[in-house]
C-alpha atoms as a PDB file:
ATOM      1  CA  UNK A   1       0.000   0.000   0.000  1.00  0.00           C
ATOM      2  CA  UNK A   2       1.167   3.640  -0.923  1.00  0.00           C
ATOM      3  CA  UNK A   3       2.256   5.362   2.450  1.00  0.00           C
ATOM      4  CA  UNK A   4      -0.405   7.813   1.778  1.00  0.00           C
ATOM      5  CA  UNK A   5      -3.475   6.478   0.977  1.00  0.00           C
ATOM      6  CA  UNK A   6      -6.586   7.841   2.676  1.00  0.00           C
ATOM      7  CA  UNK A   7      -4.692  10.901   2.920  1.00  0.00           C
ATOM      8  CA  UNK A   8      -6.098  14.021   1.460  1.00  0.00           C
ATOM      9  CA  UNK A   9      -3.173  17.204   0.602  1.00  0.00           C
ATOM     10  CA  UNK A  10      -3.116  20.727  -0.638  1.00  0.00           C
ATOM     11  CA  UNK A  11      -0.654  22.270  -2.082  1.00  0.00           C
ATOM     12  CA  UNK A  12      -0.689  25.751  -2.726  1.00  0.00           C
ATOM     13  CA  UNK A  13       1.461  27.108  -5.913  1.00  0.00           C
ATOM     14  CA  UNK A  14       1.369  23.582  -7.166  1.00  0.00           C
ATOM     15  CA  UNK A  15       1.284  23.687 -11.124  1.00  0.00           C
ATOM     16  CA  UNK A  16       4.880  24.035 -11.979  1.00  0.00           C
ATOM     17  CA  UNK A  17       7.875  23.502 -10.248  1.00  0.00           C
ATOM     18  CA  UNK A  18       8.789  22.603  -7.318  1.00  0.00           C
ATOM     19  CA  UNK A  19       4.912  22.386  -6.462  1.00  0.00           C
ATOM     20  CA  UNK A  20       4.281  19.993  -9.610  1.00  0.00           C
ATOM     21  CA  UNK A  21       6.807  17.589  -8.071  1.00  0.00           C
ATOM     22  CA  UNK A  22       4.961  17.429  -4.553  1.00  0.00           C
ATOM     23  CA  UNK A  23       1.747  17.295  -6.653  1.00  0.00           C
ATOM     24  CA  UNK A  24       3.162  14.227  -8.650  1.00  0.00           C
ATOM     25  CA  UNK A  25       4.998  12.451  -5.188  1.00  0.00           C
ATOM     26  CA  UNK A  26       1.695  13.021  -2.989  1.00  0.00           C
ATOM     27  CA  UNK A  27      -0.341  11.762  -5.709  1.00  0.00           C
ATOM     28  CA  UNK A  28       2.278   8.530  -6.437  1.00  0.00           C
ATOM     29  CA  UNK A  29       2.099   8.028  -2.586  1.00  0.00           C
ATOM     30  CA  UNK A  30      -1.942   7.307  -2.929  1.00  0.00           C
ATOM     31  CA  UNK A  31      -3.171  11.110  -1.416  1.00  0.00           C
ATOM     32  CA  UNK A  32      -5.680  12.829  -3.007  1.00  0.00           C
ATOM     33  CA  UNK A  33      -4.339  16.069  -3.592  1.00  0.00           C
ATOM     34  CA  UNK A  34      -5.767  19.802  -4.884  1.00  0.00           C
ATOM     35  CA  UNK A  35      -3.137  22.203  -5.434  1.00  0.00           C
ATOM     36  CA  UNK A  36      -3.964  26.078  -6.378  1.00  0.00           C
ATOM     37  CA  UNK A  37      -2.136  27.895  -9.374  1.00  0.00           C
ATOM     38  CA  UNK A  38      -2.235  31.496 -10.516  1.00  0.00           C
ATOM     39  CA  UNK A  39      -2.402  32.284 -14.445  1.00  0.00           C
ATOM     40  CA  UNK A  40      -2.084  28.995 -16.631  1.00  0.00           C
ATOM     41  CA  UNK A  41      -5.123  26.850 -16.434  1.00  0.00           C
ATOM     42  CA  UNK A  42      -3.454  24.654 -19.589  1.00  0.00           C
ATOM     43  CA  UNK A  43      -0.820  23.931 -17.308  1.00  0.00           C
ATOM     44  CA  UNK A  44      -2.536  22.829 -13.978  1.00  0.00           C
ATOM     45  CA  UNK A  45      -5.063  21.034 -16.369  1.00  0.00           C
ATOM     46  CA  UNK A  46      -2.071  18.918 -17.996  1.00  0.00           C
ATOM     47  CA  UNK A  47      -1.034  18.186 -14.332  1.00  0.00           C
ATOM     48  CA  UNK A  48      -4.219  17.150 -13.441  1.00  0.00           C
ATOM     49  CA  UNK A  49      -4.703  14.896 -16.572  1.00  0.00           C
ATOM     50  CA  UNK A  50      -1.017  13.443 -16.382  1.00  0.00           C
ATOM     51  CA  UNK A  51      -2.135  12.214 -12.505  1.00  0.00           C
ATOM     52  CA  UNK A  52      -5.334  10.456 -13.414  1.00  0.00           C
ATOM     53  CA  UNK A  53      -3.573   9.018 -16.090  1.00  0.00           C
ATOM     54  CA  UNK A  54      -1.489   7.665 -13.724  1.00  0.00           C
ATOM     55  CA  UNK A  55      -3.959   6.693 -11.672  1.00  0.00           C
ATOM     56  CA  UNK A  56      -4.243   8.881  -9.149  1.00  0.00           C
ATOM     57  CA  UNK A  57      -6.356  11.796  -8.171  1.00  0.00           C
ATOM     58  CA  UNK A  58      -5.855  15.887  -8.402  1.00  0.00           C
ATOM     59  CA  UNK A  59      -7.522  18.980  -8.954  1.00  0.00           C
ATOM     60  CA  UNK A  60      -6.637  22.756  -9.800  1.00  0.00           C
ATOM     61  CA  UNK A  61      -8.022  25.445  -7.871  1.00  0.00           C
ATOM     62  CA  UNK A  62      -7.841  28.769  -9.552  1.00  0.00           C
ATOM     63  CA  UNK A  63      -6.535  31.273  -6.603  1.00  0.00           C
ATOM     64  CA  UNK A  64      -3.537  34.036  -6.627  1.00  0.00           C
ATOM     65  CA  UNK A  65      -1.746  33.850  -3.264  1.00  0.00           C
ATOM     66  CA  UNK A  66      -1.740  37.809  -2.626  1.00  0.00           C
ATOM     67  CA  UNK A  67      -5.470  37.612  -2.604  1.00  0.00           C
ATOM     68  CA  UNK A  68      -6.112  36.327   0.993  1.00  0.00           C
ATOM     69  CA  UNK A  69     -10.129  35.706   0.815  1.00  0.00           C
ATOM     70  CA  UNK A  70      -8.855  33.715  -2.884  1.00  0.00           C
ATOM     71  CA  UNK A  71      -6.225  31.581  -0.567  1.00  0.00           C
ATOM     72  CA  UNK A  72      -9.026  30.947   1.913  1.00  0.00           C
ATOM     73  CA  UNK A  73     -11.606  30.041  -0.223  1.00  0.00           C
ATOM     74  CA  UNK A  74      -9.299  27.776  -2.524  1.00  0.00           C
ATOM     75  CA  UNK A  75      -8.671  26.117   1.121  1.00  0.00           C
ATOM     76  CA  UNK A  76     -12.225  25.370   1.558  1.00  0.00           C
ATOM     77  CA  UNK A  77     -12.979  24.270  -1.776  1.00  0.00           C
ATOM     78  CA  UNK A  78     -10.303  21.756  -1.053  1.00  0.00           C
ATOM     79  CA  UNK A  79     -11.726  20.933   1.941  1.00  0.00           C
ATOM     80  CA  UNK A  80     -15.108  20.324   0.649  1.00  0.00           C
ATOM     81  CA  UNK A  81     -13.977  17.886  -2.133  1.00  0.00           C
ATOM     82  CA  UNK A  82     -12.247  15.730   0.300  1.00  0.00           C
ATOM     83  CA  UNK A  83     -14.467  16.654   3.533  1.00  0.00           C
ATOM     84  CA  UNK A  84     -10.693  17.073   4.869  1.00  0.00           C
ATOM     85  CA  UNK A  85      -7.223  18.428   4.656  1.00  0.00           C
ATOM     86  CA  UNK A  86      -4.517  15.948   6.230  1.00  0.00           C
ATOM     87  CA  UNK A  87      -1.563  17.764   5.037  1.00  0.00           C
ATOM     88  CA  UNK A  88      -1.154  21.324   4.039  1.00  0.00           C
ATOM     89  CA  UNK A  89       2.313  22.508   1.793  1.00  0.00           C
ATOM     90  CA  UNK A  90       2.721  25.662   1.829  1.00  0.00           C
ATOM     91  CA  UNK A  91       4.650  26.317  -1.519  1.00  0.00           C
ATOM     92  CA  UNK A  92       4.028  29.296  -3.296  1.00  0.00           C
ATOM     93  CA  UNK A  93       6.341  31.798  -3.275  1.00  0.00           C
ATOM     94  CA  UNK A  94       8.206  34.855  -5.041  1.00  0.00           C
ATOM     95  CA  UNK A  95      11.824  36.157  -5.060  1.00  0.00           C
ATOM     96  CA  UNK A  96      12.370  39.955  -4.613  1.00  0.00           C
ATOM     97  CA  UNK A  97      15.928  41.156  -5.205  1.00  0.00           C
ATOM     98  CA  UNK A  98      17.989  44.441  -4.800  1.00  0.00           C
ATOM     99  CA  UNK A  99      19.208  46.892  -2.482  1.00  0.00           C
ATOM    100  CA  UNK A 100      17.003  47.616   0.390  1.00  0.00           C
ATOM    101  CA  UNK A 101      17.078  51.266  -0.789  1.00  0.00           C
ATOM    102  CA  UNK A 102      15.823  50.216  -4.048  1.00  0.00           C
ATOM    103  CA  UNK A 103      12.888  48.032  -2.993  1.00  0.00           C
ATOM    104  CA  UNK A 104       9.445  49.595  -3.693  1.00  0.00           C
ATOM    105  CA  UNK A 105       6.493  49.676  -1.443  1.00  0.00           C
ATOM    106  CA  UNK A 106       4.190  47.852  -3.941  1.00  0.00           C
ATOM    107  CA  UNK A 107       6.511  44.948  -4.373  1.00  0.00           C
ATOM    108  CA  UNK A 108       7.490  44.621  -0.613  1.00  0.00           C
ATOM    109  CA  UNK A 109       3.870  43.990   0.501  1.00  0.00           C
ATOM    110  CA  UNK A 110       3.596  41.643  -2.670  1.00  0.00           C
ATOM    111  CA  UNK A 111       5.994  39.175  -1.172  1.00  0.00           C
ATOM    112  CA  UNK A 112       4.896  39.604   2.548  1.00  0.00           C
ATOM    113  CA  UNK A 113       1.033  39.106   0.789  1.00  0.00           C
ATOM    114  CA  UNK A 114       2.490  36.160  -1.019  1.00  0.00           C
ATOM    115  CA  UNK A 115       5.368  34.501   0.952  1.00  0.00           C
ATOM    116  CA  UNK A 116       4.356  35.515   4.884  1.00  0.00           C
ATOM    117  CA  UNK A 117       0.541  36.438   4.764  1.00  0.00           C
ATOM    118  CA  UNK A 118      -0.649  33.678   2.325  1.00  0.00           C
ATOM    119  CA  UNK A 119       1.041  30.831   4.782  1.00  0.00           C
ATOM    120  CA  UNK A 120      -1.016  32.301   7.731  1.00  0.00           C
ATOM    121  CA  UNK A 121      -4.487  32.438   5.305  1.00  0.00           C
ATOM    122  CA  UNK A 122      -3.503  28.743   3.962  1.00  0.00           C
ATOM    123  CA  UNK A 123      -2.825  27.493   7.481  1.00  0.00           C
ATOM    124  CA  UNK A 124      -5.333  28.981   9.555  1.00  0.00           C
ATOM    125  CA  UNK A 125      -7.985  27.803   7.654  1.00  0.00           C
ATOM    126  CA  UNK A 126      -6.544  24.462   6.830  1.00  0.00           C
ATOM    127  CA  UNK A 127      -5.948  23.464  10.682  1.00  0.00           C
ATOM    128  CA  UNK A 128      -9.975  23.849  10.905  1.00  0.00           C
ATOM    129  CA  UNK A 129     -10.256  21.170   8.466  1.00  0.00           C
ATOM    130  CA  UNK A 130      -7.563  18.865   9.336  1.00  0.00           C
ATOM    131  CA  UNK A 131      -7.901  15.798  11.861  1.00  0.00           C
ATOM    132  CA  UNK A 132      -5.619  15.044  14.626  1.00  0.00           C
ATOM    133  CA  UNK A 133      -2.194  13.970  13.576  1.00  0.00           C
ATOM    134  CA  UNK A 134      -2.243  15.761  10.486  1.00  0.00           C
ATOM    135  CA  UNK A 135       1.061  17.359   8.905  1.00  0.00           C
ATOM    136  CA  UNK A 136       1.701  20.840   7.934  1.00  0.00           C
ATOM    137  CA  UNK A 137       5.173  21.550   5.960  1.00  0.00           C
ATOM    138  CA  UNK A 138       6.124  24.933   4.572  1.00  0.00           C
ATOM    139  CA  UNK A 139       8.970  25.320   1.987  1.00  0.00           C
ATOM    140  CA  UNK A 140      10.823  27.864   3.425  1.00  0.00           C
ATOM    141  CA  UNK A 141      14.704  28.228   1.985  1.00  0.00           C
ATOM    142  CA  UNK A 142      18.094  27.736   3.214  1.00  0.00           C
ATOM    143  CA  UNK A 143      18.209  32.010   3.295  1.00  0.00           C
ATOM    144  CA  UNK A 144      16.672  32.122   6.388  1.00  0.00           C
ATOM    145  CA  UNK A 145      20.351  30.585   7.396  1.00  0.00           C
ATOM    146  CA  UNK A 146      22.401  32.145   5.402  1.00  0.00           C
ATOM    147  CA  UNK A 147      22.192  34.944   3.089  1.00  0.00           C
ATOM    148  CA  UNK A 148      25.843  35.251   1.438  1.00  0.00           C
ATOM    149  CA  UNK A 149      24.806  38.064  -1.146  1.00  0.00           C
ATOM    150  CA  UNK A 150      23.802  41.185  -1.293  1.00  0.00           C
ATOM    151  CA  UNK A 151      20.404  42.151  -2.475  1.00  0.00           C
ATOM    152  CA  UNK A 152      18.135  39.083  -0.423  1.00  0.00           C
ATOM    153  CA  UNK A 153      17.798  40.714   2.186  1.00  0.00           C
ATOM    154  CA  UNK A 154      14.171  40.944   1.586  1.00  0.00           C
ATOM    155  CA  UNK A 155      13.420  37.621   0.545  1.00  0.00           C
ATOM    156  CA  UNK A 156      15.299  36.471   4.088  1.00  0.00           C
ATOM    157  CA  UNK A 157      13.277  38.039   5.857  1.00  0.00           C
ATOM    158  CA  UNK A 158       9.973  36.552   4.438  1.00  0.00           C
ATOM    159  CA  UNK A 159      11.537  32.955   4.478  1.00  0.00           C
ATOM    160  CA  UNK A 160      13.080  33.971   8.550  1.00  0.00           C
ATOM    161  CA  UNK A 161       9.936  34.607   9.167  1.00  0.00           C
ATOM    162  CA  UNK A 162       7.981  31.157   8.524  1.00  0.00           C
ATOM    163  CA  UNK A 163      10.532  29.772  10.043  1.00  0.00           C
ATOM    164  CA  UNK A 164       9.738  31.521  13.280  1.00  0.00           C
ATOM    165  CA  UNK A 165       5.950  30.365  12.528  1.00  0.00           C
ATOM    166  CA  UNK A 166       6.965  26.818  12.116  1.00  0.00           C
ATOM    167  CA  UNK A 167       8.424  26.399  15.412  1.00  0.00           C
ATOM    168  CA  UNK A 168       5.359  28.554  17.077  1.00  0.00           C
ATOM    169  CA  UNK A 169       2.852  26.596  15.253  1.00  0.00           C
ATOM    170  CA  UNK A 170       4.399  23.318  15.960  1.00  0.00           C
ATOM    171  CA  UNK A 171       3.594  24.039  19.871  1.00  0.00           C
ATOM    172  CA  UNK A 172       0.177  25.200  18.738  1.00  0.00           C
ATOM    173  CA  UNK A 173      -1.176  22.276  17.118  1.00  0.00           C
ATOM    174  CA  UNK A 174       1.377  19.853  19.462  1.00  0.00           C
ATOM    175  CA  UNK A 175      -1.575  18.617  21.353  1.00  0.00           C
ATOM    176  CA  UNK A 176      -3.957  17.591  18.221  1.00  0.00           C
ATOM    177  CA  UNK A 177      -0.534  15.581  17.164  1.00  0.00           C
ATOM    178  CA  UNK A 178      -0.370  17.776  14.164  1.00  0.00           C
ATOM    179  CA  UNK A 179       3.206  18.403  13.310  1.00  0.00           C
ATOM    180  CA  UNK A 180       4.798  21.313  11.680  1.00  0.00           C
ATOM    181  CA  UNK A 181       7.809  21.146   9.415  1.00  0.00           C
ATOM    182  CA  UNK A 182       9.969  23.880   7.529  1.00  0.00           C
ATOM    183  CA  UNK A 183      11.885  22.533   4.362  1.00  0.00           C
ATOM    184  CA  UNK A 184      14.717  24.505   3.613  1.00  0.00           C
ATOM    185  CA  UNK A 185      15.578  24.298   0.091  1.00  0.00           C
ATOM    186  CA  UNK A 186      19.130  25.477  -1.271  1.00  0.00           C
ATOM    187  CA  UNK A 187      18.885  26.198  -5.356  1.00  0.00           C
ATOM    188  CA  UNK A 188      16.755  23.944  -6.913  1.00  0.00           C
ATOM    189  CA  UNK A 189      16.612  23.852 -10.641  1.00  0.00           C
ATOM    190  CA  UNK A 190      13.290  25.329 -12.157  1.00  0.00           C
ATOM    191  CA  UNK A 191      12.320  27.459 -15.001  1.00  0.00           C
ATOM    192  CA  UNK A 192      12.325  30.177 -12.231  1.00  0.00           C
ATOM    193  CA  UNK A 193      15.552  29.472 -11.574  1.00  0.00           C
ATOM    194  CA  UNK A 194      17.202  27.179 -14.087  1.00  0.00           C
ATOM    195  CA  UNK A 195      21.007  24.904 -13.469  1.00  0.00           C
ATOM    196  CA  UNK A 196      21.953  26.611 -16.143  1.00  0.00           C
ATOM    197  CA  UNK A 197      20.435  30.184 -15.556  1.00  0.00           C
ATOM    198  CA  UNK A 198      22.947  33.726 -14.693  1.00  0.00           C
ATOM    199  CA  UNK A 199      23.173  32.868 -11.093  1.00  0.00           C
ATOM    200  CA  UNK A 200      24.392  29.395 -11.390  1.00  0.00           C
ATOM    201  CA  UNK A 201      27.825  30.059 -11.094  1.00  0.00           C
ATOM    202  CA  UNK A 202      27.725  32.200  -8.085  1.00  0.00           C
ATOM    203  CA  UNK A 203      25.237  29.359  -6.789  1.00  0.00           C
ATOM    204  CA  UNK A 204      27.524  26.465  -7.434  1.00  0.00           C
ATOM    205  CA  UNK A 205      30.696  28.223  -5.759  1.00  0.00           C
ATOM    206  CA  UNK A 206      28.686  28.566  -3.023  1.00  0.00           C
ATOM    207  CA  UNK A 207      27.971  24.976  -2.830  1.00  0.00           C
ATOM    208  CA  UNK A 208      29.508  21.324  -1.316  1.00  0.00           C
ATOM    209  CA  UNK A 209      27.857  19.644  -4.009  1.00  0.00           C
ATOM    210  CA  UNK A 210      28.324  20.916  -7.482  1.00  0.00           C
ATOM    211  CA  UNK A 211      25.138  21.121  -8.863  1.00  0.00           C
ATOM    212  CA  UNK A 212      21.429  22.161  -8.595  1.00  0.00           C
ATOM    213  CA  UNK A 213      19.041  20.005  -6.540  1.00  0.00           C
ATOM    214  CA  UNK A 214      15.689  18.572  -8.511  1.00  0.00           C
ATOM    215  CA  UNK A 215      11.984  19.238  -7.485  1.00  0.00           C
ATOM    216  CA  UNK A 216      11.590  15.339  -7.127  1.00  0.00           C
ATOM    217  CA  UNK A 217      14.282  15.544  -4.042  1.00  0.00           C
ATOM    218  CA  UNK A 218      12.477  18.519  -2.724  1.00  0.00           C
ATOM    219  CA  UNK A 219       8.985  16.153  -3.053  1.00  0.00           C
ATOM    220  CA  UNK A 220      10.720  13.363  -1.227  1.00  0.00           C
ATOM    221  CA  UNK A 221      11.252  15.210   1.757  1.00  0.00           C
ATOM    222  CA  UNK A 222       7.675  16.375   1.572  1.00  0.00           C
ATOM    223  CA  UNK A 223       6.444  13.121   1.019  1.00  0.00           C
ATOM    224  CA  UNK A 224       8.712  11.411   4.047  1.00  0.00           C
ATOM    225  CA  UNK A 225       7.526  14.479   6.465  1.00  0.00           C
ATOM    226  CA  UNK A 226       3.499  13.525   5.324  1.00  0.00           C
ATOM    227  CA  UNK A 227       3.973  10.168   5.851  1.00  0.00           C
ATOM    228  CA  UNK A 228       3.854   7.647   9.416  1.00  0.00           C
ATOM    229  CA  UNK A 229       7.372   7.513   9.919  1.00  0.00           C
ATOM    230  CA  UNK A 230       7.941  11.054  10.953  1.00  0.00           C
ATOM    231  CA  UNK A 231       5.431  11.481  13.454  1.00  0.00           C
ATOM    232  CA  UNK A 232       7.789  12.508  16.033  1.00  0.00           C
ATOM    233  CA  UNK A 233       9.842  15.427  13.712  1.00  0.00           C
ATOM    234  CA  UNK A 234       7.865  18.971  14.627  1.00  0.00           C
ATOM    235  CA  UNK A 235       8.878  22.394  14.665  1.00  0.00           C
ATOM    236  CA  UNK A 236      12.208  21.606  12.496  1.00  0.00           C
ATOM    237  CA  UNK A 237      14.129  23.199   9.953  1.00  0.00           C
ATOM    238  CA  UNK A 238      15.906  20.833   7.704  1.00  0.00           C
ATOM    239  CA  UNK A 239      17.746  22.070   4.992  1.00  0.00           C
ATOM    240  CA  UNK A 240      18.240  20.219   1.611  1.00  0.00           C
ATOM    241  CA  UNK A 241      20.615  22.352  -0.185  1.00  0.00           C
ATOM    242  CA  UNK A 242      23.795  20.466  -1.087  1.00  0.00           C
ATOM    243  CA  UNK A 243      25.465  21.848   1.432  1.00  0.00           C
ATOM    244  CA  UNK A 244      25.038  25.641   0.408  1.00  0.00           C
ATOM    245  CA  UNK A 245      24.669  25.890   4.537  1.00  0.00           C
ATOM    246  CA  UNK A 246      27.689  23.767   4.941  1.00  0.00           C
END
């Protein structure tokens, strides 16, 4: 039997990416899963098809994660479809870069709306749907370590602050037997931010092992931290980075 099965899972910002890959493990692993997606339908439809085909079970809600009341209603229209939520990743993300003088007001509360604000919508309402001993894992990123550039200092601070959540939460939601996990991801190759992209090099000097990590090693972690054998991990931050925190 698939470690998952029974399960139900949501995954917000799950049509490409990183996302896709939990989408595809969670699914493999016997979980029904909905994931949300902001702008390409075709693509969260192919996702969807590509699972069934498999034969598993998925579905694409429609909802942009700096619209709150979206976020919270895509939460209960995965709840309804299942009549539960048993895990909860908390994916979606941006990237904001430059000087701190340089940052504008508009796209600083985009990535607090997005990467901070969007986690608290997801959870709250997700935790009033989930049973006792379910599992809650944000993908965070190894910057809330270590920042060795210039120009993240923005981005740290929205990834430092789930983080802080995680461990907070975890003691929350400790006596339902609901953990709470933060994956720390070093560079992980996407079309966001491809292997072979103008910040590999930097990336890869910075770096014990010499090359980009994949979304499938990213949706292994996921899948080990959803599953019965890590009951007893809460309020962690485990980095998978190839040793960028080394």
């Amino acid at each position: 039997m698939a470690s998952l099965t029974g399960k139900s899972a949501l995954v917000t910002g799950g049509s490409r990416g990183i996302g896709a890959a939990i989408v595809q493990r969670l699914a493999k692993e016997g979980a029904r899963v909905a994931f949300t997606y902001s702008a390409s339908s075709e693509q969260a439809n192919r996702l969807v098809e590509q699972i069934a085909k498999d034969g598993g079970e998925a579905i694409g809600i429609k909802a942009d994660a700096a619209d709150q009341a979206a976020v919270r209603e895509a939460v209960q229209q995965a709840a309804n479809h299942f009549d539960k939520i048993d895990i909860l990743v908390n994916n979606a993300g941006i990237i904001v870069l430059g000087p701190i003088t340089d940052i504008k007001e508009e796209d600083f509360q985009r990535i607090l709306a997005i990467n901070v604000h969007s986690v608290f919508t997801a959870t709250q309402e997700a935790v009033r749907h989930m049973p006792d001993g379910g599992r809650i894992i944000h993908i965070g990123s190894v910057n809330s370590d270590r920042m060795p550039f210039a120009g993240g200092s923005v981005y740290a601070l929205t990834k430092g602050a789930i983080f802080s959540f995680t461990k907070g939460l975890a003691r929350d939601l400790g006596p339902r037997n609901i953990t709470v996990n933060n994956i720390q991801p070093g560079p992980v190759d996407t079309d966001a931010n491809p292997a072979n992209g103008p910040f590999a090099e930097t990336m890869l000097g910075l770096m014990a092992l010499k090359r980009y990590g994949k979304g499938e090693e990213i949706a292994g972690l996921v899948t080990y931290l959803a599953g019965p054998e890590a009951g007893y991990i809460t309020g962690a931050g485990i980095l998978i980075d190839g040793g960028f925190d080394a």
